[in-house]
Every structure is written in C-alpha cells, then in structure tokens.
C-alpha atoms as a PDB file:
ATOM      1  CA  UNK A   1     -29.554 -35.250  30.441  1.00  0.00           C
ATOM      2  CA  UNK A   2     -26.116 -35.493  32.348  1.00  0.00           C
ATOM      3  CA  UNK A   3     -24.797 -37.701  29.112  1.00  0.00           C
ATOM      4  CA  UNK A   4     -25.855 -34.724  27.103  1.00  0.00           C
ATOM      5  CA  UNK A   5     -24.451 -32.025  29.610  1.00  0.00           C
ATOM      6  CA  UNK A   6     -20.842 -34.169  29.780  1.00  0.00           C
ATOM      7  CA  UNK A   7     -21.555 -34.572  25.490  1.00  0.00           C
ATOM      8  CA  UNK A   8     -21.728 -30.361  25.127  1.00  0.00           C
ATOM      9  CA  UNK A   9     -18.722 -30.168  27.929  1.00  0.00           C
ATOM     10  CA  UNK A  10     -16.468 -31.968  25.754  1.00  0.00           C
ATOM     11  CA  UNK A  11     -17.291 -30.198  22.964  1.00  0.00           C
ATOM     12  CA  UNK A  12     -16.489 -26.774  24.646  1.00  0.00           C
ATOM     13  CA  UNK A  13     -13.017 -27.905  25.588  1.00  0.00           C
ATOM     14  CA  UNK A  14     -12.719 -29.159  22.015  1.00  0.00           C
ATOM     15  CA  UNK A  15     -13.271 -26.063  20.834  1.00  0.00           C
ATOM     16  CA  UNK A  16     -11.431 -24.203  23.204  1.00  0.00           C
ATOM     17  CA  UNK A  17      -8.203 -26.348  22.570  1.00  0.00           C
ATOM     18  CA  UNK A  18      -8.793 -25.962  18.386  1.00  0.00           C
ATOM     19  CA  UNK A  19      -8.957 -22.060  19.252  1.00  0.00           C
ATOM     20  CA  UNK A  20      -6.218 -21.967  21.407  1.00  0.00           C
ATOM     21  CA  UNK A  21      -4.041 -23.125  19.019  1.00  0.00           C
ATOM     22  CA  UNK A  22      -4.930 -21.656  15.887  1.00  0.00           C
ATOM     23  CA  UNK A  23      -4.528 -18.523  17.626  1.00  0.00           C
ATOM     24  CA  UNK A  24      -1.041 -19.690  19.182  1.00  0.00           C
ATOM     25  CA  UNK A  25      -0.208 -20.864  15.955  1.00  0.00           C
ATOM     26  CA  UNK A  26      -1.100 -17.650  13.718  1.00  0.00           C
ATOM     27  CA  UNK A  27       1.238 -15.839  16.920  1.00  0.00           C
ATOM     28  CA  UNK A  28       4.395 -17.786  16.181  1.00  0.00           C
ATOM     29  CA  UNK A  29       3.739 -17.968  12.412  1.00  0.00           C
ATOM     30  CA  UNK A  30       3.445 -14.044  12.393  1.00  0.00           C
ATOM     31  CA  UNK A  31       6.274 -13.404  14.766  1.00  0.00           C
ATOM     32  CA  UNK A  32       9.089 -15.654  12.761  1.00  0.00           C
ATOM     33  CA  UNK A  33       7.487 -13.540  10.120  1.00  0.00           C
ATOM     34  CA  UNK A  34       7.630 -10.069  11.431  1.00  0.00           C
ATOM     35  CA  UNK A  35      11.389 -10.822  12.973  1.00  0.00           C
ATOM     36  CA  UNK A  36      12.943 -12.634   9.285  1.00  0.00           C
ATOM     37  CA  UNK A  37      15.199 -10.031   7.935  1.00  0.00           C
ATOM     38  CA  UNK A  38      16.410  -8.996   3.746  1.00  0.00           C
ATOM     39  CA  UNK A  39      19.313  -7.954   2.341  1.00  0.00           C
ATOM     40  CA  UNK A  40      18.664  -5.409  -0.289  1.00  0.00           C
ATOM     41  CA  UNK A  41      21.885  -4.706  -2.583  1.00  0.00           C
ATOM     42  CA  UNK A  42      20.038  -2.562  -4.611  1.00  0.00           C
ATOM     43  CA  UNK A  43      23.264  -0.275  -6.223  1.00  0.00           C
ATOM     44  CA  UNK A  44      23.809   3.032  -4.310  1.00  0.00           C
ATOM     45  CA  UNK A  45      21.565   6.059  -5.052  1.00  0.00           C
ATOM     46  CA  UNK A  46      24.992   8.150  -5.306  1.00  0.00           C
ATOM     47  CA  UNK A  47      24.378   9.842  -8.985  1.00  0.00           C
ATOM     48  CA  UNK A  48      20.167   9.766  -8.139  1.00  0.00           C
ATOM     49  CA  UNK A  49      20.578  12.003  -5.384  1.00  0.00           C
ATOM     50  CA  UNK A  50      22.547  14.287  -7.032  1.00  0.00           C
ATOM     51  CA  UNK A  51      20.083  14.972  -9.941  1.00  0.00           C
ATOM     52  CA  UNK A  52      17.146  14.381  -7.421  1.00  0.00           C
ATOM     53  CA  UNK A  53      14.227  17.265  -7.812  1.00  0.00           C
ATOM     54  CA  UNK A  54      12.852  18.578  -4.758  1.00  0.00           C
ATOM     55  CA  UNK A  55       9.579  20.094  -6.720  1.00  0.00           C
ATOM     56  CA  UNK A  56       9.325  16.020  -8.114  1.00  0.00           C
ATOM     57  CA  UNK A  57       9.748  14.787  -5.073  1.00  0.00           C
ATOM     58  CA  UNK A  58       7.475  16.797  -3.289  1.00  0.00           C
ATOM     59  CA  UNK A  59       4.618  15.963  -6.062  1.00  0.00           C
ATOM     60  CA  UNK A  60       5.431  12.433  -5.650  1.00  0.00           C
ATOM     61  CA  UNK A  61       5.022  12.531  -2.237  1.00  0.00           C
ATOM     62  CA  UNK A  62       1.630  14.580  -2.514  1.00  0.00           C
ATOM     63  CA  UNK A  63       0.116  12.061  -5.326  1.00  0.00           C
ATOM     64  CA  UNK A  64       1.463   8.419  -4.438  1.00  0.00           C
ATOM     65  CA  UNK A  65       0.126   8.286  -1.526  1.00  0.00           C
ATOM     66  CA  UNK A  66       2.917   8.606   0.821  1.00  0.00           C
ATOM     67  CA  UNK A  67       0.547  12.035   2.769  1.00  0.00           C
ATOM     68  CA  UNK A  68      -2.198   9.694   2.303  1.00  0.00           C
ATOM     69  CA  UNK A  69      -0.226   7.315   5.004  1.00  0.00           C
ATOM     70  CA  UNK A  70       2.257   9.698   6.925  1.00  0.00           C
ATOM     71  CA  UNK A  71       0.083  12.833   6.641  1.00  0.00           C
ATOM     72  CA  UNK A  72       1.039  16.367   4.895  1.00  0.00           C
ATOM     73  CA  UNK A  73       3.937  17.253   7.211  1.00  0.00           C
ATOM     74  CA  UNK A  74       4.986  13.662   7.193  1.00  0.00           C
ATOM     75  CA  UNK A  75       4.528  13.574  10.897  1.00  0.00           C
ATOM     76  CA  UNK A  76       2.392  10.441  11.170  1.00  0.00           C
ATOM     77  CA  UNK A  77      -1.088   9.872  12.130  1.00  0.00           C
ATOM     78  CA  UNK A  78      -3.789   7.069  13.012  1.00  0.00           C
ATOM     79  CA  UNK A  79      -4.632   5.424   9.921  1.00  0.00           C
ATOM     80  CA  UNK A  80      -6.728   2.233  10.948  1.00  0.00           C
ATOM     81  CA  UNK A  81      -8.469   1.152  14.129  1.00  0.00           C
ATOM     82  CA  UNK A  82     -10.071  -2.319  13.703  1.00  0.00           C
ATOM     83  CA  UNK A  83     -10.415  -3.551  17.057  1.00  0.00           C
ATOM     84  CA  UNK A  84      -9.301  -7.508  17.409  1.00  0.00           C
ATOM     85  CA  UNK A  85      -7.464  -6.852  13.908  1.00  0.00           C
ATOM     86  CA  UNK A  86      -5.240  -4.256  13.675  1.00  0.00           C
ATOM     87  CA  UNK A  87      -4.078  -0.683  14.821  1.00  0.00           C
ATOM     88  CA  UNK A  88      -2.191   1.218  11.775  1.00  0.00           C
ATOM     89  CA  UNK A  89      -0.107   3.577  12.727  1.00  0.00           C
ATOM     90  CA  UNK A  90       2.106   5.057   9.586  1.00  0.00           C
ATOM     91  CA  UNK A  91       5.601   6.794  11.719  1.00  0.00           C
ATOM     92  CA  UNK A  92       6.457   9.963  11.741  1.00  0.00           C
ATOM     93  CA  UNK A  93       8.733  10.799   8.462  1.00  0.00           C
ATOM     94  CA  UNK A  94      10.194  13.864  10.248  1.00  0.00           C
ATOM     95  CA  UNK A  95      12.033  12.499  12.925  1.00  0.00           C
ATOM     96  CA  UNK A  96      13.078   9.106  10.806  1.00  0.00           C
ATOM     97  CA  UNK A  97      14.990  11.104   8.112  1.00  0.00           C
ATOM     98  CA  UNK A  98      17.013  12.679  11.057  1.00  0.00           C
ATOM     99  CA  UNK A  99      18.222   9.194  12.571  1.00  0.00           C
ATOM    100  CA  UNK A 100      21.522   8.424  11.269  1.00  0.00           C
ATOM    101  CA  UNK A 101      20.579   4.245  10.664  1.00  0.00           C
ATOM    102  CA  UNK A 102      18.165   6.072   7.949  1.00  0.00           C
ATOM    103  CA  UNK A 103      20.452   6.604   4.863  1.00  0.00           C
ATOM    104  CA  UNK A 104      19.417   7.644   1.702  1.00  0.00           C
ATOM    105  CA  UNK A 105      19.638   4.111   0.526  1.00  0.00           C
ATOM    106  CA  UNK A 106      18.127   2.666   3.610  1.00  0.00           C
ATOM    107  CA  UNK A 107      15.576   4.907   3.061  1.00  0.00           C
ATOM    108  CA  UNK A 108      14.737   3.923  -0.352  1.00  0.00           C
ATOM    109  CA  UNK A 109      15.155  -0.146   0.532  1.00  0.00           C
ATOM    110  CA  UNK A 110      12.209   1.216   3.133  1.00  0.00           C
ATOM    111  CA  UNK A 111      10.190   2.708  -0.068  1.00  0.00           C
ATOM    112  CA  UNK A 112      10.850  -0.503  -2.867  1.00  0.00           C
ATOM    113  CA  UNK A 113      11.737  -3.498  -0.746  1.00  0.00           C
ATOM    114  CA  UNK A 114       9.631  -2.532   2.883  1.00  0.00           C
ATOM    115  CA  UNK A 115      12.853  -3.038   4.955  1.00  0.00           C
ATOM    116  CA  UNK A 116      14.028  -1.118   8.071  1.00  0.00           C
ATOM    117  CA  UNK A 117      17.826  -0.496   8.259  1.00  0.00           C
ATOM    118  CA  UNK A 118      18.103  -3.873  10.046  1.00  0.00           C
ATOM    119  CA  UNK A 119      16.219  -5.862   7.464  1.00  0.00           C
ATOM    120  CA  UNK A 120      13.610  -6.753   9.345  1.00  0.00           C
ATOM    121  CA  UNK A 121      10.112  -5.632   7.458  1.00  0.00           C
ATOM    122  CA  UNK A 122       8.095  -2.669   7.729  1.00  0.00           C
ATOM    123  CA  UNK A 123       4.256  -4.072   8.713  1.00  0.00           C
ATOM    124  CA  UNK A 124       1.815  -3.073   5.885  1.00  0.00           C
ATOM    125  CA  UNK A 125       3.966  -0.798   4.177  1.00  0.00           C
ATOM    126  CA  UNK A 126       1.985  -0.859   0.534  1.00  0.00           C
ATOM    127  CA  UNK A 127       5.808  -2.122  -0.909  1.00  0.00           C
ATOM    128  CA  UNK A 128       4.314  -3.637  -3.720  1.00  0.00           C
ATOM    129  CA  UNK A 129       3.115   0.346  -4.864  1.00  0.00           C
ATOM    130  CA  UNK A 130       6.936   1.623  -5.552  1.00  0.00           C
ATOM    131  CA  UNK A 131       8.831  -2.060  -6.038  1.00  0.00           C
ATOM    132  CA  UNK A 132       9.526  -0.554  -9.411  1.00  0.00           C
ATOM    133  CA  UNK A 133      10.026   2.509  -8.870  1.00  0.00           C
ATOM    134  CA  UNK A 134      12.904   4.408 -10.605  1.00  0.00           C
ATOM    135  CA  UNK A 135      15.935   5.572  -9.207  1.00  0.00           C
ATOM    136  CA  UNK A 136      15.549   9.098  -9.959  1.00  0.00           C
ATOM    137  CA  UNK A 137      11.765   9.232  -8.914  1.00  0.00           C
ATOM    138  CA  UNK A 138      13.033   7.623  -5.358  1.00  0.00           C
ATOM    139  CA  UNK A 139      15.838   9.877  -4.795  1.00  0.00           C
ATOM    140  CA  UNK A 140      13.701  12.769  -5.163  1.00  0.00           C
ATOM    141  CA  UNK A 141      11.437  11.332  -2.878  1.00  0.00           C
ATOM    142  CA  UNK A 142      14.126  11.012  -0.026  1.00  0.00           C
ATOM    143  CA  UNK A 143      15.346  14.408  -1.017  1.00  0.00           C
ATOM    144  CA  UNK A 144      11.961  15.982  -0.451  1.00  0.00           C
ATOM    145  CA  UNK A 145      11.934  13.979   3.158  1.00  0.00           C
ATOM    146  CA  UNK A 146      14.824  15.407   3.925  1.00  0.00           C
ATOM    147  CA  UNK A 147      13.585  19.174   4.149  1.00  0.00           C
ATOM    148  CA  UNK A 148      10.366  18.011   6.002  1.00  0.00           C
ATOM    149  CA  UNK A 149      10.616  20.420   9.173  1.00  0.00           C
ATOM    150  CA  UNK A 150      11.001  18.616  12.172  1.00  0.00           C
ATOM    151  CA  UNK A 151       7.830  17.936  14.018  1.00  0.00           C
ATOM    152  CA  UNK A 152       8.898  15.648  17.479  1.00  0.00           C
ATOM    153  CA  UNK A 153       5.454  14.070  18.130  1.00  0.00           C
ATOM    154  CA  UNK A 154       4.556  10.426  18.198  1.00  0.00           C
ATOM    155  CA  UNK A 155       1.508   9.503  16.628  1.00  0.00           C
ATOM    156  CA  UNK A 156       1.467   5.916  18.062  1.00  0.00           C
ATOM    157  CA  UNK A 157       2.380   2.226  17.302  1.00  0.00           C
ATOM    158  CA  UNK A 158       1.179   0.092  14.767  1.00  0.00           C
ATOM    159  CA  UNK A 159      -0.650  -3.052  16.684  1.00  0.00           C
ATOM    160  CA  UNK A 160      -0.782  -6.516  15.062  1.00  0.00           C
ATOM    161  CA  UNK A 161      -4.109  -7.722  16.705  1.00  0.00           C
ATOM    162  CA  UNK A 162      -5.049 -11.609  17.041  1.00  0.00           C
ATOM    163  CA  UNK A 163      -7.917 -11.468  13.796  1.00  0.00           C
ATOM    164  CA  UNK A 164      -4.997 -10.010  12.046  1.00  0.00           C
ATOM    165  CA  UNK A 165      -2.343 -12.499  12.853  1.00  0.00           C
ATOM    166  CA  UNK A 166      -4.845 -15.632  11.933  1.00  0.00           C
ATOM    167  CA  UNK A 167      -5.836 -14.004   8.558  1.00  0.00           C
ATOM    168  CA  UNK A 168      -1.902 -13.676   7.920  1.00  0.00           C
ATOM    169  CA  UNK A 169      -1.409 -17.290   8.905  1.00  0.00           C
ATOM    170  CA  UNK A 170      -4.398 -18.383   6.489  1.00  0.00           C
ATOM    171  CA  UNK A 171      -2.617 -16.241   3.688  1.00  0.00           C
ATOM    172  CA  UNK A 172      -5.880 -13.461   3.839  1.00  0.00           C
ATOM    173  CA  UNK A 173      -3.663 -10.745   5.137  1.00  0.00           C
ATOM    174  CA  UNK A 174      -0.709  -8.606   3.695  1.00  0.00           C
ATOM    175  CA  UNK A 175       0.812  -8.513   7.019  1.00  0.00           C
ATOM    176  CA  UNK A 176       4.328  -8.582   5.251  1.00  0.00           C
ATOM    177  CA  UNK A 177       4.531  -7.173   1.786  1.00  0.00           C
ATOM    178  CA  UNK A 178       7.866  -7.644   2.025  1.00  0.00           C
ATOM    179  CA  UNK A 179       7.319 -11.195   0.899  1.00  0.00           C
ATOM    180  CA  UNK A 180       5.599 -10.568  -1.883  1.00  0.00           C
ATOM    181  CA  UNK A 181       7.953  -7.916  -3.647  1.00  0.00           C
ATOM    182  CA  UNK A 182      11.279  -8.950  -5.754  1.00  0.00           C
ATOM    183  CA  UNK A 183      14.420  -8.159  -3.756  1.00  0.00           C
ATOM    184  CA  UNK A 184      16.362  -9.318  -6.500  1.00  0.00           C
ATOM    185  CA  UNK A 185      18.940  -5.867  -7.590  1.00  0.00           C
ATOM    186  CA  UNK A 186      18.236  -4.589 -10.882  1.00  0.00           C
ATOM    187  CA  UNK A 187      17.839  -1.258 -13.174  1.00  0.00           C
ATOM    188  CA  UNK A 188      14.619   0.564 -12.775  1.00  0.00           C
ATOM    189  CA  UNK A 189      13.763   3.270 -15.200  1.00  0.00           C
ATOM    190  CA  UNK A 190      10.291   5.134 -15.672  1.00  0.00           C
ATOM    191  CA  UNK A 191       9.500   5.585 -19.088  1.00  0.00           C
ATOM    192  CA  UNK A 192       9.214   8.885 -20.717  1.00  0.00           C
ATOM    193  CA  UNK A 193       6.539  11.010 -19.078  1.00  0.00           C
ATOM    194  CA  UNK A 194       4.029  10.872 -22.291  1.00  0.00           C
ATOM    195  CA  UNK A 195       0.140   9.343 -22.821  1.00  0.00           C
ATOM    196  CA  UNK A 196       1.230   5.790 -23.334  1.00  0.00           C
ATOM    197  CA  UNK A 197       0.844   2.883 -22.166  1.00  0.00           C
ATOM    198  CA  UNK A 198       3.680   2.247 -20.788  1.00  0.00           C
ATOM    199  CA  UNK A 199       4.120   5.573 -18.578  1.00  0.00           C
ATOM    200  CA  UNK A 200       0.863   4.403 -17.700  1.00  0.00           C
ATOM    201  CA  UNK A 201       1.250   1.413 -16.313  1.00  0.00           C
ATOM    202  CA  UNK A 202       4.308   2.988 -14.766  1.00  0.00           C
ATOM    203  CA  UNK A 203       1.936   5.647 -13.034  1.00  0.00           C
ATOM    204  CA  UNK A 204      -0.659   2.982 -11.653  1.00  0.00           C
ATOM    205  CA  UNK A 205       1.058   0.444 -10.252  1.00  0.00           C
ATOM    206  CA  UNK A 206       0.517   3.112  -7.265  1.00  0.00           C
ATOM    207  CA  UNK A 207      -3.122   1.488  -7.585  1.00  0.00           C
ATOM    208  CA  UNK A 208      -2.486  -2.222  -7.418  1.00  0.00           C
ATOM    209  CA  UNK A 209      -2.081  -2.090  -3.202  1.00  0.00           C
ATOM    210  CA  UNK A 210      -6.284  -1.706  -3.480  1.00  0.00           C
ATOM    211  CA  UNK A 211      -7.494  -2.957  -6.759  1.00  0.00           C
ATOM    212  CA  UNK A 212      -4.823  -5.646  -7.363  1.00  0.00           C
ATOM    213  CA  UNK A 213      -2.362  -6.433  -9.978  1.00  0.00           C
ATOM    214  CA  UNK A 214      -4.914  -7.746 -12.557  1.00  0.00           C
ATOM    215  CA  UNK A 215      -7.168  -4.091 -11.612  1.00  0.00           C
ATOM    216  CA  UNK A 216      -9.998  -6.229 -10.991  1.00  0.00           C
ATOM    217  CA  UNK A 217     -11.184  -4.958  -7.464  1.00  0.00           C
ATOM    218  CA  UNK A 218     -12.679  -6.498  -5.055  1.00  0.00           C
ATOM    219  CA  UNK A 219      -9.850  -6.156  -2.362  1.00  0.00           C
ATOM    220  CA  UNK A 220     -11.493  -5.278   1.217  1.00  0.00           C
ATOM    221  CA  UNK A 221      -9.328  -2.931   2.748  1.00  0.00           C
ATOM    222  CA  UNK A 222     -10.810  -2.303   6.507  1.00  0.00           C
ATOM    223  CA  UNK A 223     -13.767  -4.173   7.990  1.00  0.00           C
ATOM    224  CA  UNK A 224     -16.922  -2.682   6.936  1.00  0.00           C
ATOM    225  CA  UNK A 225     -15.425  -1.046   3.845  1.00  0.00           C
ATOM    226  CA  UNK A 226     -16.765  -2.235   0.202  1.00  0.00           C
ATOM    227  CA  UNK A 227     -14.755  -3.778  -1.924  1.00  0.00           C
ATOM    228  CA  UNK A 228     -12.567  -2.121  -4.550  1.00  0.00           C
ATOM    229  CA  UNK A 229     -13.741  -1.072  -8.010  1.00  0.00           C
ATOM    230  CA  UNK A 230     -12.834  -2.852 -10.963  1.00  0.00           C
ATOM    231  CA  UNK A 231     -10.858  -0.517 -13.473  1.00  0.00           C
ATOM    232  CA  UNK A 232     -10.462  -3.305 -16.333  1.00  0.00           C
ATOM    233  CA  UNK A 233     -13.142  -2.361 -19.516  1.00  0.00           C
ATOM    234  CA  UNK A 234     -15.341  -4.861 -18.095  1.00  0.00           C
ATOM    235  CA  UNK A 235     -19.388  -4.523 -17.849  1.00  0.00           C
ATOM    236  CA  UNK A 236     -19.066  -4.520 -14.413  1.00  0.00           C
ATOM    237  CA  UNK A 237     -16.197  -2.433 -14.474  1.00  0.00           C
ATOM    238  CA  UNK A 238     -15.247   0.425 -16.848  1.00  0.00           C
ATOM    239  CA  UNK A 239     -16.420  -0.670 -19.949  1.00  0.00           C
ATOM    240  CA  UNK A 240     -18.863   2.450 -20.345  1.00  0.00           C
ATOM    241  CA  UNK A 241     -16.473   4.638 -19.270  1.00  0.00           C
ATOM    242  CA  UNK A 242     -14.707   7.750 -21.515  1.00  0.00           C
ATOM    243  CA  UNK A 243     -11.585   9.564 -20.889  1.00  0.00           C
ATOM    244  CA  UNK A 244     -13.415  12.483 -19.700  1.00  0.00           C
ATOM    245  CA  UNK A 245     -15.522  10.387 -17.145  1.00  0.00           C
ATOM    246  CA  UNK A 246     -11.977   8.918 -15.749  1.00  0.00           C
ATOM    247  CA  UNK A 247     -10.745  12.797 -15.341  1.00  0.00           C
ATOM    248  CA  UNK A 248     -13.937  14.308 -13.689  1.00  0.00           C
ATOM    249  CA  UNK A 249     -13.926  10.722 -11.218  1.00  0.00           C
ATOM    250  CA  UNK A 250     -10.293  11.323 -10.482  1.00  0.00           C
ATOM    251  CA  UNK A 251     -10.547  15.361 -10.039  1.00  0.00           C
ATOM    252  CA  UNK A 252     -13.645  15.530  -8.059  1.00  0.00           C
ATOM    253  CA  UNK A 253     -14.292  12.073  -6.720  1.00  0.00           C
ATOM    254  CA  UNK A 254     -18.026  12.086  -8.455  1.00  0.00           C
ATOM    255  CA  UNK A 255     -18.403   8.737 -10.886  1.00  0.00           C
ATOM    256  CA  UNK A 256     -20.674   9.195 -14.090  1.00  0.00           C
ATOM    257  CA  UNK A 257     -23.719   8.761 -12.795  1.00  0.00           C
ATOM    258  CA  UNK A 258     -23.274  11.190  -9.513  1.00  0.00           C
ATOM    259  CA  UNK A 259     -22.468   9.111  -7.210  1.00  0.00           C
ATOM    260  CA  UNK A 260     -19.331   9.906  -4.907  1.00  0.00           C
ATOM    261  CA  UNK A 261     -16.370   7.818  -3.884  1.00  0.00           C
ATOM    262  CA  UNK A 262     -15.833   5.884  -0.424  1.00  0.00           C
ATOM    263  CA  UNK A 263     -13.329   7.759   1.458  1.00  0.00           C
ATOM    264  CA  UNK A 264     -11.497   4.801   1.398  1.00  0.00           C
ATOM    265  CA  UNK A 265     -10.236   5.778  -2.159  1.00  0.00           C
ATOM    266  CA  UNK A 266      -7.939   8.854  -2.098  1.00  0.00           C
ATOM    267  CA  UNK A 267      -8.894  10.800  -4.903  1.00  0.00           C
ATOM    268  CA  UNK A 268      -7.610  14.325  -3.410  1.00  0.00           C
ATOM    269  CA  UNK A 269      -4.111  13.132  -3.614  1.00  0.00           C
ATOM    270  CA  UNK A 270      -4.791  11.951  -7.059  1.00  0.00           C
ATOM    271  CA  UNK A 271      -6.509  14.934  -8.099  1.00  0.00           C
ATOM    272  CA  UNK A 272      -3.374  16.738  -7.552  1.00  0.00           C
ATOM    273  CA  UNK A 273      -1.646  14.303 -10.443  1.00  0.00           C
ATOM    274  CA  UNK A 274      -0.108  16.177 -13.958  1.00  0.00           C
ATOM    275  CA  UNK A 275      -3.135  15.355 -16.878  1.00  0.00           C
ATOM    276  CA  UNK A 276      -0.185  13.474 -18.282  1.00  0.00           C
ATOM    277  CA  UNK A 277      -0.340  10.603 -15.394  1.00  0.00           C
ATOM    278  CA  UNK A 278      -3.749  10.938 -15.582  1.00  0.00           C
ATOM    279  CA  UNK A 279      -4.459  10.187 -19.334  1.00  0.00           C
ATOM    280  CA  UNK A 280      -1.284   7.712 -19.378  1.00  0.00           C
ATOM    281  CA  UNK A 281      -3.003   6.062 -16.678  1.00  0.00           C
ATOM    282  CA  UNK A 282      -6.749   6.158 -18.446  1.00  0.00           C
ATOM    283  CA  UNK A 283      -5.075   4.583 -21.691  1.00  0.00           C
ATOM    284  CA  UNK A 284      -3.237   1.778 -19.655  1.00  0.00           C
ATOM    285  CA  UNK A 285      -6.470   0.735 -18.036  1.00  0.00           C
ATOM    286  CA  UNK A 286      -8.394   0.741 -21.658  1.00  0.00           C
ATOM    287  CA  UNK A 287      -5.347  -1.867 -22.443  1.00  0.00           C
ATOM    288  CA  UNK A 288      -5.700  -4.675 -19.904  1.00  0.00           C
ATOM    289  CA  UNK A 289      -7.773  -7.301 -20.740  1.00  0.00           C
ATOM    290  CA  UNK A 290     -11.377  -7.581 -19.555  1.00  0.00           C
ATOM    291  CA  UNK A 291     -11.474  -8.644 -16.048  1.00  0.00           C
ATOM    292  CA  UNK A 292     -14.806 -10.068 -14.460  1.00  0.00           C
ATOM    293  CA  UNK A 293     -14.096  -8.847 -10.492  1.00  0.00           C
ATOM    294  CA  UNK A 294     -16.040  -8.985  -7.790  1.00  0.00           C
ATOM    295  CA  UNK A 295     -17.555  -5.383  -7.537  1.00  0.00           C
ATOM    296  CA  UNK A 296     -19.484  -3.434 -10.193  1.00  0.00           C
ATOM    297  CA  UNK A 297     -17.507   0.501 -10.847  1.00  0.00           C
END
C-alpha cells in the first residue's frame, strides 16, 4: 500500500511539473508573441482620403462588422467572457481616432495589417477580414471614424487567459492574426461593384474570420458555440440552396427550413448590405469548389 501511495505521489508531481511548464511555456511563447512588432510601408492614404465617402464609410462600418466588435457609436463593449480563456474587449473607436499616435495611415495599418502605431499587434483583431481591402474603401472607413462623437468611457481590457495562451502555443488559437496576414506593400483595388464573382469574393472575404478561407465551416468561435456553417455547394453545405434562400437567410436570419441563426452569426449587420454585395456574394459562393466541412448548413 505505501509502494502504491509513494507510486501515485510521484505521479502527481509528474504531472504537476508537465503542467507547470506547458503553461510557463505557452506564457513566454505568447508574450514574445504579443510584444514582436511590423513595419507596414503600405504607401500613404494621401489621395484616398481626399475622395473618401463618409455615407461609404459609414455603411462599411455598419455591414463589415466593425459595430459588430466596437458597437454602434464605436465606443467599445464586452464582446467575449470565457473564463480561463479569454476576456475580449474591442476599444473604444471614439477616443482612439482623437489620439494623435492614431494617423490616418496608422489607422488603416490597424484595419489591414492588425498593428498599433508602435507595431506591436492588435490581439484578435479579425485582420485577415480587410487584409485586402482597398484604399478607397479604408479611407472612408477612417473618415467615417473620424466624425464618431466622442464618448470618454472605457469598456474594459482585453485579457489573454492561460487556456488561451496554451491553445496559441499549440497553433489552435488566432491569438495574433497579425501573423497570418501579408505585410508585404502592394496595390489593392475592389472590383467594380456588380453581381460577379469577383466583387464577390471581394465582399466575403469579411466571412473567412468564421467560416475560413476555403468557406467550409466548422471554426468554433467561443466555448459552447457550434461550429460554423459550410457555405461551399456541398450536401452538407449549400448545395440545396437558391439565391432567394441566401437573401431571406441573410435579411432575416431564418434558413430554408425555419430554423434561425446562432447569435454568434451577425446577420443584422449583414442585412443592412446593398442586394449588390449580397447577390455578388451568393454567386461567389456557387463558384468555389465543393467543400466537405465539418458542420451540415
């Protein structure tokens, strides 16, 4: 009995010691990664910002999910609370544009490379969303940020929890999308605003933060949450599916066959898109290649 008792003593310590320093590990692994800076050279918005459209940039803002994250007023607001994980607190948008450090460029490095002014990276910033964005599309973004009234509240600090820093250090987290976007400086342009394709593809890449770049699904957002759809024209995904079932799902959050979306997806703000990014998105998706996934539509 005592050989067993010394047996299952050892085997606590071991333990102990393996999750000591896995956690200490995932801590120094996430900090060096939280602290490495960029260098965006991204040319100047200069001739953006003076064609930049404050009614664009305000509908941009309302249907890309930027009030998703920052709220309405661009104030801020708790987004996630998953205890042991992480605490997601998007800042408050009013009082940023109104620090000095926060140029117009700065701000779009923020938007298509996840930067601060300092290079160091902004923590789950959905970078990967806008990478491409174009300039004119950007600049009217930051132009529309730039009338928010001020609103001098805090809303918090984002918290990187232990869970969170040991998924990152197993490569299950996006802790940093700042490493997975190209910094590299080169011409962005949207194409034209028409059903195709292309504008399509332009329109969703908004979508590839939750259902990933293939549009297969199956990405887990918060703890407890199901896993995203698959939008390829798979059987499991939206094979079935018409045009019109694509517009009623996105206007009014009901799928064909009544059932409503997790309030994980944010339809509203989509809801509010022109039926132009709407359809262009619909006929991108009915392009991509049938994708198995991991979730059924």
């Amino acid at each position: 009995m005592r050989r067993l008792a010394k047996w299952l003593g050892w085997c606590v310590v071991v333990v102990a010691v393996l999750v000591a320093g896995v956690l200490g590990t995932a801590w120094f692994v996430s900090e060096r990664a939280l602290a490495r800076t960029w260098t965006v050279q991204d040319p100047p918005l200069t001739n953006a910002m003076a064609a930049a459209s404050l009614d664009h940039g305000r509908h941009l803002y309302a249907t890309r999910g930027c009030a998703d994250c920052h709220g309405a007023e661009g104030a801020g607001k708790l987004l996630v609370d998953a205890p042991n994980v992480i605490r997601i607190v998007p800042s408050n948008l009013t009082r940023t544009v109104r620090d000095p450090a926060w140029t117009d460029d700065r701000l779009a490095a923020a938007i298509r490379h996840g930067v601060r002014p300092d290079g160091t990276p902004l923590v789950i910033m959905p970078t990967g969303d806008y990478t491409d964005m174009d300039d004119h599309d950007v600049a009217s973004i930051v132009a529309y940020l730039r009338t928010l009234p001020l609103l001098d509240t805090d809303p918090g600090r984002t918290q990187v929890r232990p869970l969170a820093r040991v998924l990152y250090l197993f490569g299950k987290f996006p802790l940093v999308p700042a490493e997975r976007v190209d910094h590299s400086p080169r011409e962005r342009v949207a194409p034209p605003a028409t059903v195709s394709v292309a504008y399509g593809k332009y329109v969703a890449q908004v979508c590839t933060g939750c259902h990933g770049s293939n549009f297969a699904g199956g990405v887990v957002l918060e703890p407890g949450t199901p896993p995203s759809a698959n939008l390829t024209p798979h059987a499991n995904g939206l094979q079935a599916w018409k045009e019109t079932d694509f517009l009623h799902l996105m206007r009014t959050g009901q799928r064909p066959d009544g059932r409503h979306l997790h309030r994980m997806m944010p339809w509203k703000s989509y809801s509010a898109m022109q039926d132009v990014e709407l359809r262009a998105v619909w006929t991108y998706l009915r392009s991509l290649p049938p994708a198995e996934g991991k979730t059924r539509s």
